[in-house]
PDB file of N, CA and C in Angstrom:
ATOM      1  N   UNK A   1     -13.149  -5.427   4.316  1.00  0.00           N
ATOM      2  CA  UNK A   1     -13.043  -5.289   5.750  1.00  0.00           C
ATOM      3  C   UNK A   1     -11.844  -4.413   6.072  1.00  0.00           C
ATOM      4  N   UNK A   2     -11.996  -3.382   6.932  1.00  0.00           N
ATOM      5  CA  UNK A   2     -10.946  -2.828   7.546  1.00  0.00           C
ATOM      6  C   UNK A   2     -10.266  -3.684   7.988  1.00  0.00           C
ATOM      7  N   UNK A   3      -8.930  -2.894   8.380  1.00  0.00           N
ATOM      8  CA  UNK A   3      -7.554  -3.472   9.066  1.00  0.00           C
ATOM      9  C   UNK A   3      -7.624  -3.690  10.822  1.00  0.00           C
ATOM     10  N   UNK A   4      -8.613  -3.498  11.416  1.00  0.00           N
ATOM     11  CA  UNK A   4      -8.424  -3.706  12.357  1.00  0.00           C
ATOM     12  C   UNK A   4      -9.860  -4.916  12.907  1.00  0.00           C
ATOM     13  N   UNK A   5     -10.697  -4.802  11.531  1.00  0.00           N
ATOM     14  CA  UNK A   5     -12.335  -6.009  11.712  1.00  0.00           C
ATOM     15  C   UNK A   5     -13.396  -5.174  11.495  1.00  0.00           C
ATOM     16  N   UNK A   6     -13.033  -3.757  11.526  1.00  0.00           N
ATOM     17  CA  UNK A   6     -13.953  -2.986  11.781  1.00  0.00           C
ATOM     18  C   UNK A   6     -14.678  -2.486  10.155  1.00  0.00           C
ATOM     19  N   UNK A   7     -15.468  -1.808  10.115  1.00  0.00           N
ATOM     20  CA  UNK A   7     -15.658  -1.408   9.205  1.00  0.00           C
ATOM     21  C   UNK A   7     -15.576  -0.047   8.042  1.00  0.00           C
ATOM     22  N   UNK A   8     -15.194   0.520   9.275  1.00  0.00           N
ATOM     23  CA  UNK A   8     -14.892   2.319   8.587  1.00  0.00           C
ATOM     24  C   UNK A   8     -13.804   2.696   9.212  1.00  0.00           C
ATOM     25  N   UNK A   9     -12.760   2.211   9.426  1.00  0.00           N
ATOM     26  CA  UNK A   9     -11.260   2.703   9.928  1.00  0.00           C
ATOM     27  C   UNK A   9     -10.481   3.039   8.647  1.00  0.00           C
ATOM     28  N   UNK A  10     -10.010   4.360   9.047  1.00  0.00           N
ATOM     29  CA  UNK A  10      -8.946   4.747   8.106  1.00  0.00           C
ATOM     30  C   UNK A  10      -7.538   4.663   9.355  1.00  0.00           C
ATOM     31  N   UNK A  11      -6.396   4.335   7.764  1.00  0.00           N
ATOM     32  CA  UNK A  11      -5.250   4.379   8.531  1.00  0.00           C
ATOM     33  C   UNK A  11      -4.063   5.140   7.122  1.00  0.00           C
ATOM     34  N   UNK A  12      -2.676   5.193   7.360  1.00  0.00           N
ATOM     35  CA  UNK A  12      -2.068   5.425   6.984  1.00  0.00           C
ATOM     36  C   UNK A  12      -1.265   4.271   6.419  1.00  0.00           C
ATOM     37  N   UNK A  13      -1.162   3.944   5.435  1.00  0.00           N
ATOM     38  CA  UNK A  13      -0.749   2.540   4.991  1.00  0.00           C
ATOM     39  C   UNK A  13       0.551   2.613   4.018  1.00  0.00           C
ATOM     40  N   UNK A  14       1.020   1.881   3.686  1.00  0.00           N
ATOM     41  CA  UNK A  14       2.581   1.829   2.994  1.00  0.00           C
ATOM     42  C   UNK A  14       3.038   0.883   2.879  1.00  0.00           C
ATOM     43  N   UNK A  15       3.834   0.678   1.845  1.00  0.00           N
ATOM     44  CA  UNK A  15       4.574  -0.819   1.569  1.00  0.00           C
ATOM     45  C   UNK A  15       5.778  -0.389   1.130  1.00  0.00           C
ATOM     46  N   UNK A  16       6.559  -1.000   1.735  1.00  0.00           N
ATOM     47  CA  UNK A  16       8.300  -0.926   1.721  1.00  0.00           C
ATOM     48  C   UNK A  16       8.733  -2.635   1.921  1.00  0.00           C
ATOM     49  N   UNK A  17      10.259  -2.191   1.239  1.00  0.00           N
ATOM     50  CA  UNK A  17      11.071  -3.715   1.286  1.00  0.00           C
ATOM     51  C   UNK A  17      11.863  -3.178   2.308  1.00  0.00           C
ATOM     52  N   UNK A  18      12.039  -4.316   3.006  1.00  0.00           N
ATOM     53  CA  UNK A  18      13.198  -3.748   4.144  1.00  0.00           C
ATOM     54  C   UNK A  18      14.206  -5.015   3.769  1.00  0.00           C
ATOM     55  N   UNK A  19      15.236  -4.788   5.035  1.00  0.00           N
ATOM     56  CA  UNK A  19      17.048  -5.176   4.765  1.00  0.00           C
ATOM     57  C   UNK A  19      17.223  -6.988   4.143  1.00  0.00           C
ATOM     58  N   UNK A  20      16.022  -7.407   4.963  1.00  0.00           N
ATOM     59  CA  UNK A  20      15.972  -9.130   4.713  1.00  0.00           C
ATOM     60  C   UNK A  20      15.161  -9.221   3.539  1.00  0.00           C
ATOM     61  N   UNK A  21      14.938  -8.233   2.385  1.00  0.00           N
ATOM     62  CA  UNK A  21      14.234  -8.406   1.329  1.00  0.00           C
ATOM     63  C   UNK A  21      12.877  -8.643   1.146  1.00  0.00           C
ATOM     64  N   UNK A  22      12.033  -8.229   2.213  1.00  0.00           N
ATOM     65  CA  UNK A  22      10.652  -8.867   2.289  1.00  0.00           C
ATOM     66  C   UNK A  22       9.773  -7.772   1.950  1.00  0.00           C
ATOM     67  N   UNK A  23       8.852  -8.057   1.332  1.00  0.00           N
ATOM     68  CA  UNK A  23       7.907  -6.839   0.971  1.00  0.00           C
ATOM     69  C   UNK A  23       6.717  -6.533   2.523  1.00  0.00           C
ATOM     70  N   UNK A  24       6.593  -5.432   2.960  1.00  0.00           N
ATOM     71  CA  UNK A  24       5.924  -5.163   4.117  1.00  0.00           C
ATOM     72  C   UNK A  24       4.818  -4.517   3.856  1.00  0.00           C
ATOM     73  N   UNK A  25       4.098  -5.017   4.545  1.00  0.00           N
ATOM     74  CA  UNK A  25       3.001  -4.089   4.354  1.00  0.00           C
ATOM     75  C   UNK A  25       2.338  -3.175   5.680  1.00  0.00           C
ATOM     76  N   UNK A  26       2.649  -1.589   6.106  1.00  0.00           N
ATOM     77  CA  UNK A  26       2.999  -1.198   7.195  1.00  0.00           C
ATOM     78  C   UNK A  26       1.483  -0.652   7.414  1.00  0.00           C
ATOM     79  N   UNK A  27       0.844  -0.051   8.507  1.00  0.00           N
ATOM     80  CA  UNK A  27      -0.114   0.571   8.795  1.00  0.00           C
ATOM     81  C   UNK A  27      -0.090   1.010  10.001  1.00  0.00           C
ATOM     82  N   UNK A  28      -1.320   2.331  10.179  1.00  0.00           N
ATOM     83  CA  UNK A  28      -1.342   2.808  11.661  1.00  0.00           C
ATOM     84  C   UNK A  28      -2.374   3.528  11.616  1.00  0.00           C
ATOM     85  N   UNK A  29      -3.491   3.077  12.123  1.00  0.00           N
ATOM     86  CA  UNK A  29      -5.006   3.652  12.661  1.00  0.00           C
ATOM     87  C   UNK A  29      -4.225   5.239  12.663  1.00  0.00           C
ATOM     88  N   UNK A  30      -5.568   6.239  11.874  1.00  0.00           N
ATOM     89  CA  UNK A  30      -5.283   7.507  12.128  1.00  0.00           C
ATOM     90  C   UNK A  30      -5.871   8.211  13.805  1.00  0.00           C
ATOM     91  N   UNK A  31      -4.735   8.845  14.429  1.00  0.00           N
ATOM     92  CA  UNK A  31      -5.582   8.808  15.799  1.00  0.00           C
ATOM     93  C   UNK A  31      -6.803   9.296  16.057  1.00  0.00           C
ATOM     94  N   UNK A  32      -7.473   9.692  15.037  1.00  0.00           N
ATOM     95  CA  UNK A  32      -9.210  10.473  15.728  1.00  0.00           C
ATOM     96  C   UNK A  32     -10.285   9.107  15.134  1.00  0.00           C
ATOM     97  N   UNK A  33      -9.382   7.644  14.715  1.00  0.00           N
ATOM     98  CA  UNK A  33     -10.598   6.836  14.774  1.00  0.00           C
ATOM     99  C   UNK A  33     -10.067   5.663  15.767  1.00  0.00           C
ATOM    100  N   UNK A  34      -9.218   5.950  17.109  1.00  0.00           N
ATOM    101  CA  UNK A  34      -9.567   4.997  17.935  1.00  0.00           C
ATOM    102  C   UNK A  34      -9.102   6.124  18.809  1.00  0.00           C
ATOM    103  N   UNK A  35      -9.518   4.709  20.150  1.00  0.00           N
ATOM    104  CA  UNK A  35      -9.597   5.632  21.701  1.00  0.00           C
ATOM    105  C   UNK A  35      -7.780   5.950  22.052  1.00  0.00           C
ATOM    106  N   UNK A  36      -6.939   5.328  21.807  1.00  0.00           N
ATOM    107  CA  UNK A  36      -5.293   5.435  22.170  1.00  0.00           C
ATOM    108  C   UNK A  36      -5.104   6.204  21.649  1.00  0.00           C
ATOM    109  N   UNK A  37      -4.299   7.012  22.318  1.00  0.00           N
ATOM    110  CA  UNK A  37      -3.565   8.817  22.161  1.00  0.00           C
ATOM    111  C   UNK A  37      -2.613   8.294  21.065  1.00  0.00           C
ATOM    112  N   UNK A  38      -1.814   7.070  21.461  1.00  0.00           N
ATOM    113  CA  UNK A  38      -1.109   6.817  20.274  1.00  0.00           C
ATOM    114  C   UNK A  38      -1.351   5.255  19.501  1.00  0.00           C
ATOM    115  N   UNK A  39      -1.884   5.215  18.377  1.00  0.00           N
ATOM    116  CA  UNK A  39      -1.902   4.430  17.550  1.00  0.00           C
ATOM    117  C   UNK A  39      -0.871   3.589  17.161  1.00  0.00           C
ATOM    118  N   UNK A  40      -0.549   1.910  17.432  1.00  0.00           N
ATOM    119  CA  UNK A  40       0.565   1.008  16.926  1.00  0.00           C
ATOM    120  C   UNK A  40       0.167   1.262  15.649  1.00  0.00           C
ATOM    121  N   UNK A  41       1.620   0.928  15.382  1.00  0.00           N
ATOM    122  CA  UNK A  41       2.033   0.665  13.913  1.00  0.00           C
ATOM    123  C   UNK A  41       1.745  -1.007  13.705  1.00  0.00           C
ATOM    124  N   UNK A  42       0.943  -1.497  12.741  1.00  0.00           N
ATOM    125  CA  UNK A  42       1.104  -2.496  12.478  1.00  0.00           C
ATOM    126  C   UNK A  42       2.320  -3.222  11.657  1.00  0.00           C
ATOM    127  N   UNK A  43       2.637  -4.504  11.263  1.00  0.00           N
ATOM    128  CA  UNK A  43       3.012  -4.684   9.889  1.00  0.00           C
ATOM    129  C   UNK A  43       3.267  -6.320   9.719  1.00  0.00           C
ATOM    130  N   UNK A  44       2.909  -6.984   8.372  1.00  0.00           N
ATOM    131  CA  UNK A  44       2.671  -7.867   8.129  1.00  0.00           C
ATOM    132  C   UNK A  44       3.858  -8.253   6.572  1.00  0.00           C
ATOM    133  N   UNK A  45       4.328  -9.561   6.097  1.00  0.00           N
ATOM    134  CA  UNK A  45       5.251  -9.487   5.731  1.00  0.00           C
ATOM    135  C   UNK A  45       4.476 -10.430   4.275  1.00  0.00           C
ATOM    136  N   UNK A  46       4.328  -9.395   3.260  1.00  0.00           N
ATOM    137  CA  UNK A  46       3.598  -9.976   2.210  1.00  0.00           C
ATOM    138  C   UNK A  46       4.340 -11.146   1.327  1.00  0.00           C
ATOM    139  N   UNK A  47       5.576 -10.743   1.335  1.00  0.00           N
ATOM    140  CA  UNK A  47       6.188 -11.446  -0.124  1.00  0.00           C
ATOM    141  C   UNK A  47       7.455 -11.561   0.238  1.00  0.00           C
ATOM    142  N   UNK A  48       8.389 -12.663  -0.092  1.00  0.00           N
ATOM    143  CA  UNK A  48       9.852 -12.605   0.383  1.00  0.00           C
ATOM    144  C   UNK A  48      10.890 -12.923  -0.784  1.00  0.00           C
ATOM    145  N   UNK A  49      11.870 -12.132  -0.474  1.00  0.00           N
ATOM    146  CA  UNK A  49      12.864 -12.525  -1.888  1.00  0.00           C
ATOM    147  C   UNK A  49      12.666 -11.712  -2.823  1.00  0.00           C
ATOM    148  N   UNK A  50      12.511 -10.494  -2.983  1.00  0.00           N
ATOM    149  CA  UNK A  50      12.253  -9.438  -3.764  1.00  0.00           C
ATOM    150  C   UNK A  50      13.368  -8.009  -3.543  1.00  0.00           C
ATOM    151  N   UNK A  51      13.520  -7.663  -4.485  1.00  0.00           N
ATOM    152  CA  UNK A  51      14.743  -6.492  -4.870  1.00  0.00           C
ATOM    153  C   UNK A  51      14.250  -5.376  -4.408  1.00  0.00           C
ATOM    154  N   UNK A  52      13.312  -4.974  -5.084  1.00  0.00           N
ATOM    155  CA  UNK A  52      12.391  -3.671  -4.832  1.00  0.00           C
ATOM    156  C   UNK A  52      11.140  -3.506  -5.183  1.00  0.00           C
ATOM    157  N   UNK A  53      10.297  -2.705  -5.239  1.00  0.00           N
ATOM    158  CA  UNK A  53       9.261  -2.142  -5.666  1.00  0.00           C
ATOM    159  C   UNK A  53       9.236  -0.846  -5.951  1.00  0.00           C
ATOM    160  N   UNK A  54       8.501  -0.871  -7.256  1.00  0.00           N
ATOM    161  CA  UNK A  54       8.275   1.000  -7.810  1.00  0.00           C
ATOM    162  C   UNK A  54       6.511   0.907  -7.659  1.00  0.00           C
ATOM    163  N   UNK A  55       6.037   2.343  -7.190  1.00  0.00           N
ATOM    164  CA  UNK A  55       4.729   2.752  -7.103  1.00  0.00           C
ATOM    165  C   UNK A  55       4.470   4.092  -8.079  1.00  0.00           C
ATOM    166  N   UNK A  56       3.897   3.644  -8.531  1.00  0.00           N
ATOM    167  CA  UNK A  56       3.259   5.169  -9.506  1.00  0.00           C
ATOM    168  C   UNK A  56       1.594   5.744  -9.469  1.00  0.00           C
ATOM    169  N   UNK A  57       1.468   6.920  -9.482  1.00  0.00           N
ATOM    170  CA  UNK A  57      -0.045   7.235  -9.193  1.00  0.00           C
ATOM    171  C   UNK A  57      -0.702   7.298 -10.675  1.00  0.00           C
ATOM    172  N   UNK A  58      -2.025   7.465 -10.923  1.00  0.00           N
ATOM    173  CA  UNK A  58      -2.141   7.831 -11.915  1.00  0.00           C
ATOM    174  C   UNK A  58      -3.107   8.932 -11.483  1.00  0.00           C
ATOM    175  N   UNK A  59      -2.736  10.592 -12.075  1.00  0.00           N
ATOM    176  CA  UNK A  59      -2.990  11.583 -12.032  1.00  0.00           C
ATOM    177  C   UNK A  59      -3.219  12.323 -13.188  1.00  0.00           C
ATOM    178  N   UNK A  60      -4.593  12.674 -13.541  1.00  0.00           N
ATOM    179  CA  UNK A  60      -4.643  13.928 -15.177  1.00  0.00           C
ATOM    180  C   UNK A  60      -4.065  12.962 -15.881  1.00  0.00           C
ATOM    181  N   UNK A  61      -4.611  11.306 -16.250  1.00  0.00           N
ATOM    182  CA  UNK A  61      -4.248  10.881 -17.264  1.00  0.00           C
ATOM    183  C   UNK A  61      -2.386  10.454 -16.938  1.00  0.00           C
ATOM    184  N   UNK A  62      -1.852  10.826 -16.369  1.00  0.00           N
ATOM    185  CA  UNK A  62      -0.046  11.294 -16.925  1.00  0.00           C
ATOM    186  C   UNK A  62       0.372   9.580 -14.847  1.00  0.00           C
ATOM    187  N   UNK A  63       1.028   8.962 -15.305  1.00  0.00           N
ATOM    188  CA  UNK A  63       1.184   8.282 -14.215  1.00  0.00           C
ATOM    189  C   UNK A  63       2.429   8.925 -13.635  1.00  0.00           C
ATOM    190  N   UNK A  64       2.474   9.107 -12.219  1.00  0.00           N
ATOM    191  CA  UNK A  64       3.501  10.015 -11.846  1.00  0.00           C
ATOM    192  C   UNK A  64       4.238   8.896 -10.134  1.00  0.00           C
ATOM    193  N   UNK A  65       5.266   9.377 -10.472  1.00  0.00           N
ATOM    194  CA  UNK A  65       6.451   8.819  -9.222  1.00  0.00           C
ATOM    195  C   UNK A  65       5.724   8.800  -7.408  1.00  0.00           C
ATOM    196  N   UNK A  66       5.173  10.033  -7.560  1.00  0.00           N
ATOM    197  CA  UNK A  66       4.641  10.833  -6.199  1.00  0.00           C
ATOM    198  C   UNK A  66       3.144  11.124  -5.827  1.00  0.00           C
ATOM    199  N   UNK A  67       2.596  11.269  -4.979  1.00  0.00           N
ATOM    200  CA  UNK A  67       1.151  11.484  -4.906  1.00  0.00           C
ATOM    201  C   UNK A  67       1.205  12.372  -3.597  1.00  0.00           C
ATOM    202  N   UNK A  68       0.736  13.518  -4.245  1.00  0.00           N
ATOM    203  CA  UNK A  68       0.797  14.601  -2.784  1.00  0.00           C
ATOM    204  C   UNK A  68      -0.468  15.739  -2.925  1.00  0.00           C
ATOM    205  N   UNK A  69      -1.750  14.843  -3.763  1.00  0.00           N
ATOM    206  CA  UNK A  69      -3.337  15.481  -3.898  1.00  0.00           C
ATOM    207  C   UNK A  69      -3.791  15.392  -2.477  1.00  0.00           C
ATOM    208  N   UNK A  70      -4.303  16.526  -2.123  1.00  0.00           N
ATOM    209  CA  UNK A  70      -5.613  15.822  -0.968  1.00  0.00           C
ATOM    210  C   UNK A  70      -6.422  15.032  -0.719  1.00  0.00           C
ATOM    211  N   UNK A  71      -6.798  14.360  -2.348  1.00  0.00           N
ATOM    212  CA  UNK A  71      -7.608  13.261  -2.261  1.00  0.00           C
ATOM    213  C   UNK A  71      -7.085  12.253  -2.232  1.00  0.00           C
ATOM    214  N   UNK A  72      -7.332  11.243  -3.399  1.00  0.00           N
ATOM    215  CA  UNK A  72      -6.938   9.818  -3.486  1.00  0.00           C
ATOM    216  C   UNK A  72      -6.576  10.133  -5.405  1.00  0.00           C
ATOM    217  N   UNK A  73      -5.557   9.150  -5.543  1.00  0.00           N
ATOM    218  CA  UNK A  73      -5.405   9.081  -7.162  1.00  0.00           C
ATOM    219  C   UNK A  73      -6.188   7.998  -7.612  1.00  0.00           C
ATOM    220  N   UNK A  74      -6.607   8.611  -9.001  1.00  0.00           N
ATOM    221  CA  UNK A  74      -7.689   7.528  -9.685  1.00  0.00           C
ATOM    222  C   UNK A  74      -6.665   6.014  -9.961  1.00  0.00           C
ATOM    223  N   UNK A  75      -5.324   5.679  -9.931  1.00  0.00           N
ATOM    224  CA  UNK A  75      -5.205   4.240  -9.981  1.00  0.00           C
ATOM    225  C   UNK A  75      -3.626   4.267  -8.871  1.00  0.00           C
ATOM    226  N   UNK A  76      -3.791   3.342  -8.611  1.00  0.00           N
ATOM    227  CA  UNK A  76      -2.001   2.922  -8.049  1.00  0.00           C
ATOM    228  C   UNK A  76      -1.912   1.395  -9.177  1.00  0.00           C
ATOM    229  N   UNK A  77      -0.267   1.818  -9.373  1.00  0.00           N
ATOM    230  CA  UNK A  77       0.517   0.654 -10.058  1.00  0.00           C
ATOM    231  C   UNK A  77       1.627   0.337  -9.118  1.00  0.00           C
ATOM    232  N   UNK A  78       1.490  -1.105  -9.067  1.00  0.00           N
ATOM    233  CA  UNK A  78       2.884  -1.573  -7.889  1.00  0.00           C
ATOM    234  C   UNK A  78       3.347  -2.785  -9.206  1.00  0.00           C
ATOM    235  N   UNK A  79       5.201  -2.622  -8.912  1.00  0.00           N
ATOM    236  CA  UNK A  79       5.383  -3.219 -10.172  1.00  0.00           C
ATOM    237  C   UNK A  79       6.555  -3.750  -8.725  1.00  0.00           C
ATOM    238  N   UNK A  80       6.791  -4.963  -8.873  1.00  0.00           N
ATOM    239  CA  UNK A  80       7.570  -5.747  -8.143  1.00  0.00           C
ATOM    240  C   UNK A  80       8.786  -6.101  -8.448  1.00  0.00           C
ATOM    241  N   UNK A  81       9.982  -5.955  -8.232  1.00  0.00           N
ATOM    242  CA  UNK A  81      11.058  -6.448  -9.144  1.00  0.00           C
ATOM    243  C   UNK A  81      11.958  -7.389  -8.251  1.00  0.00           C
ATOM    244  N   UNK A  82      12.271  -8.739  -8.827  1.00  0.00           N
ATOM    245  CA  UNK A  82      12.884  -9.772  -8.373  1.00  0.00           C
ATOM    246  C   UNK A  82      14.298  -9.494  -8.051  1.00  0.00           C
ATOM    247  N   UNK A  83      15.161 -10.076  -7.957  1.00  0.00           N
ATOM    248  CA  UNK A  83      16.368 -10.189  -8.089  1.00  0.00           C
ATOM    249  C   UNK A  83      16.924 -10.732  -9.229  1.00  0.00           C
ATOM    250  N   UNK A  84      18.320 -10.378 -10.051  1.00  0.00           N
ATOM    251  CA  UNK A  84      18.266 -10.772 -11.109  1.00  0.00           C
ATOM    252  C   UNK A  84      18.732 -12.358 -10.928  1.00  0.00           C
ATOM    253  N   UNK A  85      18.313 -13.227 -12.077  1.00  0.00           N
ATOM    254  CA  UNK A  85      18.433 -14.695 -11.796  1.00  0.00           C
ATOM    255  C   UNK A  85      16.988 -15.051 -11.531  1.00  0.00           C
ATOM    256  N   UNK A  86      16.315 -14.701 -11.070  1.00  0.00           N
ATOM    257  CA  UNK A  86      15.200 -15.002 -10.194  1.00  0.00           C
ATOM    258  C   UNK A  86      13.674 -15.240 -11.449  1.00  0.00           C
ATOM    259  N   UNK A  87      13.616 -16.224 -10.943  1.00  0.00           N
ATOM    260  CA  UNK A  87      12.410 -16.912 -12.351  1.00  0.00           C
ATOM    261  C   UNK A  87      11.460 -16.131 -12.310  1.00  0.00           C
ATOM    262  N   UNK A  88      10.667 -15.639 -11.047  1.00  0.00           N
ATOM    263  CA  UNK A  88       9.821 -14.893 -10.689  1.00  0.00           C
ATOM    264  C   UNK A  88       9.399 -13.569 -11.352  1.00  0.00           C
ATOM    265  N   UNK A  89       8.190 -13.311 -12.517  1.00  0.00           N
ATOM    266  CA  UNK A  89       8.353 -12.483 -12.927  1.00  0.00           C
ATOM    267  C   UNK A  89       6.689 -12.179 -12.841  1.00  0.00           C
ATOM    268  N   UNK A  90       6.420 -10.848 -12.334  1.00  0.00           N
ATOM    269  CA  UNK A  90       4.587 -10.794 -12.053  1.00  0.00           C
ATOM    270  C   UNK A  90       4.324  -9.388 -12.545  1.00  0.00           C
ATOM    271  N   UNK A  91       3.153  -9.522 -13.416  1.00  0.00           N
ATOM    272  CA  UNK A  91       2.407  -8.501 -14.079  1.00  0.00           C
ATOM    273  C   UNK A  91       2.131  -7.393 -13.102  1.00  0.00           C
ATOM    274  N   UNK A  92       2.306  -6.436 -13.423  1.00  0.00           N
ATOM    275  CA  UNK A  92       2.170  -4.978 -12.519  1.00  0.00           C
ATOM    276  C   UNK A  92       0.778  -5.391 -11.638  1.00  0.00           C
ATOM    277  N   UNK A  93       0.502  -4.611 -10.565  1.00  0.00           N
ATOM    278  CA  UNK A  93      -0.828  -4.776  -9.660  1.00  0.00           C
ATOM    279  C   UNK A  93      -1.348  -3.469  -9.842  1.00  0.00           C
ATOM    280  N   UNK A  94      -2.275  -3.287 -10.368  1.00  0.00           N
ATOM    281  CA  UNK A  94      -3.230  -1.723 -10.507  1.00  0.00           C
ATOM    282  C   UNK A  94      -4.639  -2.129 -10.025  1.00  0.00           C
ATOM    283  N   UNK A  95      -4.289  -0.703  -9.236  1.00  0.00           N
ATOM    284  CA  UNK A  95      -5.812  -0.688  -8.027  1.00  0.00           C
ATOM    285  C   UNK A  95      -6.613   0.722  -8.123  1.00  0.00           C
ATOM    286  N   UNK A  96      -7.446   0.873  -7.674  1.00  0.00           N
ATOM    287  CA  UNK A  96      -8.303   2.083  -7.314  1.00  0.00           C
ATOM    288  C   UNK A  96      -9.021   2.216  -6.139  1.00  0.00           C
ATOM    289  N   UNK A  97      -7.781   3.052  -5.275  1.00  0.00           N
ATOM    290  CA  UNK A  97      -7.950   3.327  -4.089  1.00  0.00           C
ATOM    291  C   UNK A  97      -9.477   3.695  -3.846  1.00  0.00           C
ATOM    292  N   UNK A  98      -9.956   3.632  -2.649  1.00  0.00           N
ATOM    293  CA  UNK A  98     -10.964   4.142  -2.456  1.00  0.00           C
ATOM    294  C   UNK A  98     -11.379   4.458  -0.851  1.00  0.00           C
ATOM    295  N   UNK A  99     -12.214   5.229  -0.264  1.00  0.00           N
ATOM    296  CA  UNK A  99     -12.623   5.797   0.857  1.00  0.00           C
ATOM    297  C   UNK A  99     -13.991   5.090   1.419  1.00  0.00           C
ATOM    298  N   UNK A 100     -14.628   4.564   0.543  1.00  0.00           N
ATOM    299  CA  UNK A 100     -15.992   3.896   1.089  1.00  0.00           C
ATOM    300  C   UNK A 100     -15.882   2.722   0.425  1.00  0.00           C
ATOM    301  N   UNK A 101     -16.658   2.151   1.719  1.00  0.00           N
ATOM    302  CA  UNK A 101     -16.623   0.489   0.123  1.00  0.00           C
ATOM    303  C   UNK A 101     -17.385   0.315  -0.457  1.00  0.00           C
ATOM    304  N   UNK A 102     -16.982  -0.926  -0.919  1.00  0.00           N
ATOM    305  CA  UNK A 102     -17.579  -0.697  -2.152  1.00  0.00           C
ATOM    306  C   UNK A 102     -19.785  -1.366  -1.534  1.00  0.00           C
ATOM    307  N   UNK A 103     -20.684  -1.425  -3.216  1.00  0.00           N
ATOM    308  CA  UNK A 103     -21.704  -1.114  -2.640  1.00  0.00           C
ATOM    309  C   UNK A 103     -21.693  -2.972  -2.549  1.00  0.00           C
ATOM    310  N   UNK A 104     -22.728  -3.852  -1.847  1.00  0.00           N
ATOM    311  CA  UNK A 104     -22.789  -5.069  -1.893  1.00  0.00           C
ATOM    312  C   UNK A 104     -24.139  -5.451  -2.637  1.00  0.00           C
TER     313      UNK A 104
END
């Protein structure tokens, strides 16, 4: 399901830690798929108590820091990192973005 209920909304999406340590998960309808000239920013607060996060694409085989294709990269890796002390330790998350969904 899309981010807004719908079914074919694209948006611009991102995940950042901000100052209180919380992992975010940010978004914003691209403006030619709703009626508002300007599109809210959403954002929802996934995970708390976390240091940082690293994202890597995977591109030509080679996993890289940056993603700046026109398309989509064949995997994303989100690797989560605790604070040190912190018991909390979770296996990387690898996904494969995609533009249509999937078939049912």
């Amino acid at each position: 399901m899309a981010l807004d209920g719908s079914q074919d909304m694209q948006a611009d999406i991102r995940l950042s830690v901000d100052g209180r340590h919380r992992l975010m998960f940010i978004w914003q309808p691209y403006r030619h798929v709703i009626e508002s000239a300007t599109p809210q920013q959403q954002q929802r607060v996934l995970l708390t108590g976390i240091a940082d996060i690293d994202c890597d694409y995977l591109s030509n085989g080679n996993w890289e820091k940056t993603w700046y294709g026109n398309g989509l990269p064949a995997l994303v890796r989100i690797h989560i990192r605790f604070p040190d002390g912190d018991r909390r330790h979770w296996p990387d998350i690898v996904a494969a973005p995609m533009l249509d969904p999937m078939p049912q």
